[in-house]
Protein backbone atom coordinates (compact mmCIF):
# COMPACT_ATOMS: atom_id res chain seq x y z
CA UNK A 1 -28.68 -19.46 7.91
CA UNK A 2 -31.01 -16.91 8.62
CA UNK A 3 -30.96 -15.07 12.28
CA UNK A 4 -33.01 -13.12 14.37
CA UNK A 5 -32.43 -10.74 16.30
CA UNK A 6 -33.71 -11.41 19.58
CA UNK A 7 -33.66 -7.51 20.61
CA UNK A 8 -37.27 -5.99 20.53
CA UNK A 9 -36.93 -2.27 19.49
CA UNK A 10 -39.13 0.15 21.50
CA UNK A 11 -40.73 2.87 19.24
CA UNK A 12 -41.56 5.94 20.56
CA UNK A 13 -39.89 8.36 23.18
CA UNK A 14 -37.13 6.64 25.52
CA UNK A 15 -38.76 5.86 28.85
CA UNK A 16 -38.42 7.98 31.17
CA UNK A 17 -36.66 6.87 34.74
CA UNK A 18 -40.41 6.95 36.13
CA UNK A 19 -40.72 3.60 34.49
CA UNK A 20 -39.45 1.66 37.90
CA UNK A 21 -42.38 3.09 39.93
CA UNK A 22 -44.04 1.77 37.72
CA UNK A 23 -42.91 -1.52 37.78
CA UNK A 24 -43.09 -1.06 41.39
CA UNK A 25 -47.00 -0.06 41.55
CA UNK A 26 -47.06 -3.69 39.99
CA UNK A 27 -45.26 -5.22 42.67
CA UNK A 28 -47.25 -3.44 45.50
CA UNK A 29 -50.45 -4.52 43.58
CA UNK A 30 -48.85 -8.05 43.23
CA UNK A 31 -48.16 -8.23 46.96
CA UNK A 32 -51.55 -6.85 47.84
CA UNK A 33 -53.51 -9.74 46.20
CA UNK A 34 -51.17 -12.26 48.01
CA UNK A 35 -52.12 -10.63 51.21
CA UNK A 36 -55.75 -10.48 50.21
CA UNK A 37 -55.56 -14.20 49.65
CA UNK A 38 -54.19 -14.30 53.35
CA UNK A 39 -56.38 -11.93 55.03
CA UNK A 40 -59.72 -14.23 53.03
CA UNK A 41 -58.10 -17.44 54.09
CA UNK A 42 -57.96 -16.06 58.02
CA UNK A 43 -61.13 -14.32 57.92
CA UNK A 44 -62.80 -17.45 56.68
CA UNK A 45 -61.18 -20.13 58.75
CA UNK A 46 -60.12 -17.78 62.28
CA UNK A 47 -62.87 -15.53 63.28
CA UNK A 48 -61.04 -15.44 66.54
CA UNK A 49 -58.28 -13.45 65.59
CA UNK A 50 -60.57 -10.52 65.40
CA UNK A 51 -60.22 -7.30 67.23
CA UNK A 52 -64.38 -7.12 67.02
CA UNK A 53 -66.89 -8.75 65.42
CA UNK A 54 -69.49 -8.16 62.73
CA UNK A 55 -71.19 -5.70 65.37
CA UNK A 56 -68.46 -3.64 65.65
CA UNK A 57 -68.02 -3.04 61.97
CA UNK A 58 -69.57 0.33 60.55
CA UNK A 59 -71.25 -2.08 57.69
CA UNK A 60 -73.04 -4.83 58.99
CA UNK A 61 -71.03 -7.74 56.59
CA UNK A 62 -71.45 -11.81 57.36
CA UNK A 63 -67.34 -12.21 57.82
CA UNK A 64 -67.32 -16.09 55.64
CA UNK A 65 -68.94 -13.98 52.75
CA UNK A 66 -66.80 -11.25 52.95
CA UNK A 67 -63.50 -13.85 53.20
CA UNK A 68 -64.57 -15.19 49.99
CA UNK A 69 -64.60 -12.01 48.68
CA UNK A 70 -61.09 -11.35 49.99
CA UNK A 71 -59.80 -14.93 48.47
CA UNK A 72 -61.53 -13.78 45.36
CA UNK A 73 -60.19 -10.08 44.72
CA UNK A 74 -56.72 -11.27 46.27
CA UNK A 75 -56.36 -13.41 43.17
CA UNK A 76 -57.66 -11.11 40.72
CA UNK A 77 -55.24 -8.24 42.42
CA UNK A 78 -52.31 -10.65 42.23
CA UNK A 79 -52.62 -11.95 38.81
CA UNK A 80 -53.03 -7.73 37.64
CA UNK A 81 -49.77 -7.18 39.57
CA UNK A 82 -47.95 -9.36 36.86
CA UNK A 83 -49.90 -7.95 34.21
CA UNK A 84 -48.77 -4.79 34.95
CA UNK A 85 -45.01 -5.94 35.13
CA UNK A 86 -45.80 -7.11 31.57
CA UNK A 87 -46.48 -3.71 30.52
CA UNK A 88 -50.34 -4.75 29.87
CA UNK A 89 -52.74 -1.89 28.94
CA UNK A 90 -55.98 -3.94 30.77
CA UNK A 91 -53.51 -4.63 33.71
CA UNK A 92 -53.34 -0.77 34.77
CA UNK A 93 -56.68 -0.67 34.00
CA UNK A 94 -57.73 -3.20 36.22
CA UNK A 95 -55.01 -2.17 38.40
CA UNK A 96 -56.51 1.62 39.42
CA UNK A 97 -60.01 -0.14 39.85
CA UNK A 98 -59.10 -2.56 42.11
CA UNK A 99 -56.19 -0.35 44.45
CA UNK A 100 -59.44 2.27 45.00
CA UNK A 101 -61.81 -0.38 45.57
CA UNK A 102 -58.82 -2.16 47.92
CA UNK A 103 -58.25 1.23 49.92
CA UNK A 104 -61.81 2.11 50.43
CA UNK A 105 -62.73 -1.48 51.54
CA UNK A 106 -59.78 -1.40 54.41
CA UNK A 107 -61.34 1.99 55.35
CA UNK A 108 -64.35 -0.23 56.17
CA UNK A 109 -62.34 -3.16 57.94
CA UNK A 110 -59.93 -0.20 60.09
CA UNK A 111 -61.82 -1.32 63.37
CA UNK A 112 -61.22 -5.16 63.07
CA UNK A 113 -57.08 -4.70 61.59
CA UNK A 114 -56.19 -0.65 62.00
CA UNK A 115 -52.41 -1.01 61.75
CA UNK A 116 -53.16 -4.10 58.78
CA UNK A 117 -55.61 -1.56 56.98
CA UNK A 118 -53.74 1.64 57.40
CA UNK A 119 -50.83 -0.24 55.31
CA UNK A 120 -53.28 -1.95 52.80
CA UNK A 121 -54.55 1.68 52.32
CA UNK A 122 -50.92 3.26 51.91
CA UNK A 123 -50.16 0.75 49.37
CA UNK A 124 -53.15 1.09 47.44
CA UNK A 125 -52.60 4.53 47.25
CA UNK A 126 -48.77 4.43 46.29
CA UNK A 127 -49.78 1.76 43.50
CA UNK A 128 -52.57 4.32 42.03
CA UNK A 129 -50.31 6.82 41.81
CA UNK A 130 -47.76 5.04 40.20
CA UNK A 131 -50.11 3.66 37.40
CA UNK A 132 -51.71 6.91 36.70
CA UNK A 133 -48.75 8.71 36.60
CA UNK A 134 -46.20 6.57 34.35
CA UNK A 135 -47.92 3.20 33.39
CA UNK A 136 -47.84 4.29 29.54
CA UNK A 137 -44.19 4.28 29.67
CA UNK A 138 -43.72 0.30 30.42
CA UNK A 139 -45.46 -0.05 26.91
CA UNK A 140 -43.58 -1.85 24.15
């Protein structure tokens, strides 16, 4: 009988130990678009958990549009996260796009969730880092 080896041989440079924040940038990412899932979901069905309203926002925004929006790029964010624990090229891509657009939109939303944005923002940050840094080492 003829068998396989099941081992996949990485060609190139060994990685380097960088490779787990990596892997982690993909886990903050993947975390991120389950919260922005959350955060849509509450912003579209509780607009009285609110520290303000639209008013108090530096953007004028209609809150049901911008929960979609949240529902939306939560998914996206989340299914990038696994990408990027796949070692997917598009998925750091993707990744950097979406952490800067993530951290500047919770710059916006600081007056309705400051402690829930200033964490968002960290995160987006850390994962951005991360992926610029090291991605091309979780290439096979």
């Amino acid at each position: 009988m003829n068998y396989q080896n099941p081992v996949q041989v990485r060609s190139g440079p060994a990685p380097t130990p960088w490779v787990g924040m990596v892997l982690f940038a993909g886990l903050p990412l993947l975390l991120l678009g389950v919260f922005g899932v959350i955060e849509g979901l509450v912003t579209v069905l509780r607009h009285d958990l609110y520290l303000t309203d639209a008013n108090g926002l530096p953007v004028q925004v209609n809150l049901d549009l911008w929960g979609w929006t949240q529902l939306f790029l939560g998914a996206i964010t989340a299914l990038t996260g696994i990408g990027i624990l796949y070692g997917q090229t598009w998925a750091r891509v993707v990744g950097v796009v979406i952490a800067v657009l993530g951290a500047l939109s919770n710059m916006l939303f600081l007056p309705v969730y400051p402690f829930w944005c200033t964490i968002m923002i960290a995160l987006n940050v850390v994962a951005i880092y991360a992926i610029t840094a090291h991605g091309r080492e979780t290439r096979y």
